[in-house]
C-alpha atoms as a PDB file:
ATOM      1  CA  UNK A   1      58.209 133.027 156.214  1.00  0.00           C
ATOM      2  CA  UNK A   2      55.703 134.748 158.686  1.00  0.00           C
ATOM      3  CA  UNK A   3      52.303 136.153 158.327  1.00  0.00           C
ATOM      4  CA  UNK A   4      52.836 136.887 154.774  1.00  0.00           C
ATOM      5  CA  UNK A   5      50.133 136.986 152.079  1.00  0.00           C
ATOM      6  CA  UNK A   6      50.866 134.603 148.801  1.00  0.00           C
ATOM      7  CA  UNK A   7      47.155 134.457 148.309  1.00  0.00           C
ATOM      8  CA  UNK A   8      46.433 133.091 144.254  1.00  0.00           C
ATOM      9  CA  UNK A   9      50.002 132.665 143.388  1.00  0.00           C
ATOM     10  CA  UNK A  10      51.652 129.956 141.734  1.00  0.00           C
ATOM     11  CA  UNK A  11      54.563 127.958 142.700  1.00  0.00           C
ATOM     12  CA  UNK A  12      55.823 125.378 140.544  1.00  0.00           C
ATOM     13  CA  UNK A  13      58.755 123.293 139.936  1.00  0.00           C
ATOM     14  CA  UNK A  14      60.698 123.721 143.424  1.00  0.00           C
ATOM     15  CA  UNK A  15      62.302 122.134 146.001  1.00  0.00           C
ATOM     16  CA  UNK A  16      61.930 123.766 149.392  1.00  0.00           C
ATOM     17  CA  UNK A  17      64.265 122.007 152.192  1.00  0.00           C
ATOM     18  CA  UNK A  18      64.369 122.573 156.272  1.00  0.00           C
ATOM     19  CA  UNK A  19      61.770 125.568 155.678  1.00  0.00           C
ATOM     20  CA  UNK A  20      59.561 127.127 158.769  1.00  0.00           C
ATOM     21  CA  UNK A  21      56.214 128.534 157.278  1.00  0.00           C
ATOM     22  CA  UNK A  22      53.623 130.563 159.898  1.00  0.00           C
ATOM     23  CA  UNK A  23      50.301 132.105 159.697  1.00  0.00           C
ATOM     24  CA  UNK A  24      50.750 132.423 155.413  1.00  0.00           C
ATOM     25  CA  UNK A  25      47.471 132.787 153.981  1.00  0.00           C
ATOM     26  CA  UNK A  26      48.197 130.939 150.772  1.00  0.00           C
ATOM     27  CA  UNK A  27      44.522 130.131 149.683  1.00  0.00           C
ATOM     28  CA  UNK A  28      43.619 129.695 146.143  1.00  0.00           C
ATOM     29  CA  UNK A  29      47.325 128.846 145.166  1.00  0.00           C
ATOM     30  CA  UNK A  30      48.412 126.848 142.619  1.00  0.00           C
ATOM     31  CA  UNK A  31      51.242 124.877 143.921  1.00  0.00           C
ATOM     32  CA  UNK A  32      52.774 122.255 141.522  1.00  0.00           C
ATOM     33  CA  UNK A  33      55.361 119.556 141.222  1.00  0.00           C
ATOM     34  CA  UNK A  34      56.948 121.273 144.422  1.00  0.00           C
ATOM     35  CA  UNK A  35      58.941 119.122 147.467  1.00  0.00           C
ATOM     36  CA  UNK A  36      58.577 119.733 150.727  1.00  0.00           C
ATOM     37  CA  UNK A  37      61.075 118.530 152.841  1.00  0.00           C
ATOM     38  CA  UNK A  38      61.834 118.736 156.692  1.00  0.00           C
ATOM     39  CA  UNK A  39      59.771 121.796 156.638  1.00  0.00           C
ATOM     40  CA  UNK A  40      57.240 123.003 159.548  1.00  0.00           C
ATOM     41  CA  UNK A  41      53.589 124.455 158.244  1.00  0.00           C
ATOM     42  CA  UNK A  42      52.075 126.357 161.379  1.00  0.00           C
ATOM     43  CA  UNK A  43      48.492 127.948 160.772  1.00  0.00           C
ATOM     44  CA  UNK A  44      49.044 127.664 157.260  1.00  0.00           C
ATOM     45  CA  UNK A  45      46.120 128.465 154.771  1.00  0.00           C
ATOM     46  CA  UNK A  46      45.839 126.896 151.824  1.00  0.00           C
ATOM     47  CA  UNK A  47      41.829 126.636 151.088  1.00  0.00           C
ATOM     48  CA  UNK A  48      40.852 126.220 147.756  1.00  0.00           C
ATOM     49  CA  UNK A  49      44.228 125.569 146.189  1.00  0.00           C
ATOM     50  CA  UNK A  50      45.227 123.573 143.784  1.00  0.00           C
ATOM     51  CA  UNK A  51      48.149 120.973 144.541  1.00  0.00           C
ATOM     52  CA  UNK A  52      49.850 118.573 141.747  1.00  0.00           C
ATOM     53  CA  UNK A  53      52.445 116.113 142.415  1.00  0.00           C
ATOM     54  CA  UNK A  54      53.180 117.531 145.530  1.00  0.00           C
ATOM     55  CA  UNK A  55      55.585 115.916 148.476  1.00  0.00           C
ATOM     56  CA  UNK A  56      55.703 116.830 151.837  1.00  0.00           C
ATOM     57  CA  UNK A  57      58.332 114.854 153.511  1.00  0.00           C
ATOM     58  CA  UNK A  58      59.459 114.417 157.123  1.00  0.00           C
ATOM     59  CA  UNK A  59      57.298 117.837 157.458  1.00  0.00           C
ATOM     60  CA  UNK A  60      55.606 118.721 160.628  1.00  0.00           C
ATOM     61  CA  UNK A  61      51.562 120.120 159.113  1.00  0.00           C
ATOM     62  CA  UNK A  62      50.484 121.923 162.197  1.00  0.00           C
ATOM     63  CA  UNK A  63      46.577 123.547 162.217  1.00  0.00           C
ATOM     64  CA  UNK A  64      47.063 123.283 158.028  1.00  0.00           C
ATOM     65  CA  UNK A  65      43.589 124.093 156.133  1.00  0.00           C
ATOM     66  CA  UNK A  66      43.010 122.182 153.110  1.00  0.00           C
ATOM     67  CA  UNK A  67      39.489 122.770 152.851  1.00  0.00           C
ATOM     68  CA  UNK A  68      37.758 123.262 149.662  1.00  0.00           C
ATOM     69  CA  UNK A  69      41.283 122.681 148.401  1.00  0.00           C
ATOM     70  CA  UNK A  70      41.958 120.486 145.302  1.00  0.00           C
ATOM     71  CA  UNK A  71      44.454 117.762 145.633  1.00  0.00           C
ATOM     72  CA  UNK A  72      46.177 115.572 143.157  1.00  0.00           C
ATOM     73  CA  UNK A  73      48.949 112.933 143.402  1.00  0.00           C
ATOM     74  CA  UNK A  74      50.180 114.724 147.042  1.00  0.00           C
ATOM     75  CA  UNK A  75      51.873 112.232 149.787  1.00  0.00           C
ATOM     76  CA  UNK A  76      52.762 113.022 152.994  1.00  0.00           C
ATOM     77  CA  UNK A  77      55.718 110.380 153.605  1.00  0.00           C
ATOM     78  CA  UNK A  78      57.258 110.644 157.301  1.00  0.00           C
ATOM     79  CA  UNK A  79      55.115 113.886 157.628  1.00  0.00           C
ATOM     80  CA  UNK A  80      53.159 114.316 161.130  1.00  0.00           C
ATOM     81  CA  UNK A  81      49.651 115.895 160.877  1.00  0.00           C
ATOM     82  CA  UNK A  82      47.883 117.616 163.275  1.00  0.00           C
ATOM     83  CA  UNK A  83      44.624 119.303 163.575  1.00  0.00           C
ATOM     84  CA  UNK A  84      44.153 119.628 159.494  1.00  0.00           C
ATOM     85  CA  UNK A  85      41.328 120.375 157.724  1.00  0.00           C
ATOM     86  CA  UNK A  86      40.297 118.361 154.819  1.00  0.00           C
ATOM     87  CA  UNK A  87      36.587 120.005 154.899  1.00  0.00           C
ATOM     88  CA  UNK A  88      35.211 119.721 151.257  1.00  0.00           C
ATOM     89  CA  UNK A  89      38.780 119.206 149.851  1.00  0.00           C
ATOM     90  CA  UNK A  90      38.819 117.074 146.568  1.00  0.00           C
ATOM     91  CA  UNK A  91      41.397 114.645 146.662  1.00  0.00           C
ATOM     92  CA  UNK A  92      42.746 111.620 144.018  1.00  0.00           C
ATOM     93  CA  UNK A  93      45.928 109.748 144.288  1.00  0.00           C
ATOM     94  CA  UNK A  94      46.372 111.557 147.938  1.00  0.00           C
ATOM     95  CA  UNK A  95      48.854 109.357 149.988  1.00  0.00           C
ATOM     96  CA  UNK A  96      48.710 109.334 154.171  1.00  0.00           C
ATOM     97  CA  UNK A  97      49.886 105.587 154.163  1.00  0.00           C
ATOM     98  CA  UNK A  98      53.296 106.853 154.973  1.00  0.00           C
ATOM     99  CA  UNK A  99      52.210 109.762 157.538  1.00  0.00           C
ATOM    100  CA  UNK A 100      54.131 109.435 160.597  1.00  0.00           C
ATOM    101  CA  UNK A 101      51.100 110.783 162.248  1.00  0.00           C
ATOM    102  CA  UNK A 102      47.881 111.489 161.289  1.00  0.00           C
ATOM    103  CA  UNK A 103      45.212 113.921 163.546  1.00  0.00           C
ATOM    104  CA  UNK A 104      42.900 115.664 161.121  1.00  0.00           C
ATOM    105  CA  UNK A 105      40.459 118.117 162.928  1.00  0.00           C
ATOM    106  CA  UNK A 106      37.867 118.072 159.848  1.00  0.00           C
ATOM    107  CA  UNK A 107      36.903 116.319 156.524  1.00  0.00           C
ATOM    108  CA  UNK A 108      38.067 112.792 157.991  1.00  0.00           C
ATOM    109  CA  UNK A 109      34.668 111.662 157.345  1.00  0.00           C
ATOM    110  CA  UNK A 110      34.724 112.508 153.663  1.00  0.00           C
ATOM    111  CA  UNK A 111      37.787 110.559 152.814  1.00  0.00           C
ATOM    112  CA  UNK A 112      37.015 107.273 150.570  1.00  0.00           C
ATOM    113  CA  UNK A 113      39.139 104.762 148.414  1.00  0.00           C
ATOM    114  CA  UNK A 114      40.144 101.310 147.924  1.00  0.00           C
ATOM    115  CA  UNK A 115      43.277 100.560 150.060  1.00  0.00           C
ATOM    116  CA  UNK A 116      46.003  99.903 147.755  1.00  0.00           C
ATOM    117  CA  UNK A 117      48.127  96.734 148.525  1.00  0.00           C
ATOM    118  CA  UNK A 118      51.485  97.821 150.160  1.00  0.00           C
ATOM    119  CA  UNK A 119      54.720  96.693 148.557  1.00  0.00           C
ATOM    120  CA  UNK A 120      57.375  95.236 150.559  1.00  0.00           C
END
């Protein structure tokens, strides 16, 4: 997908595999219990959505905007991330333990928690 508009929609339920995603304006979304995986987000904007039990794995998050966004139970496991915004995004149960790489460009001084203890 390229430089489409999904603004407000819902996605739920779905498994997207080895997907390529560029300048979607996705914002205000509802995206739930949806897996991401070996997928490349370029430009992608997602602010104020709302994401539930959502996976992004072994994805590439390129210039990704979270901001404002609400986000709940998402992990990021092998997943690189550069130059995301987290500006004013709401998060719980968010998981970057497991990033591969991790470069936010804003809202890195807003994140808070207790470190969980790793399991072997």
């Amino acid at each position: 997908m390229t430089g489409t508009d999904p603004a407000e929609c819902s996605w739920s339920d779905s498994y997207v595999a080895a997907s390529l995603l560029t300048g979607i304006a996705a914002f205000g979304s509802g995206i739930q219990r949806v897996v991401s995986s070996s997928c490349k987000l370029n430009a992608v904007n997602v602010r104020a959505a709302e994401l539930f039990d959502v996976v992004f794995e072994n994805c590439a998050l390129i210039d990704v905007d979270f901001s404002q966004a609400v986000l709940n139970r998402v992990s990021f496991p092998g997943s690189t991330l550069e130059g995301v915004h987290l500006a004013k995004a709401s998060m719980t149960k968010v998981d970057l333990r497991d990033a591969a790489g991790l470069d936010l460009a804003s809202g890195y001084e807003s994140l808070r928690g207790r470190p969980s203890a790793r399991r072997n």
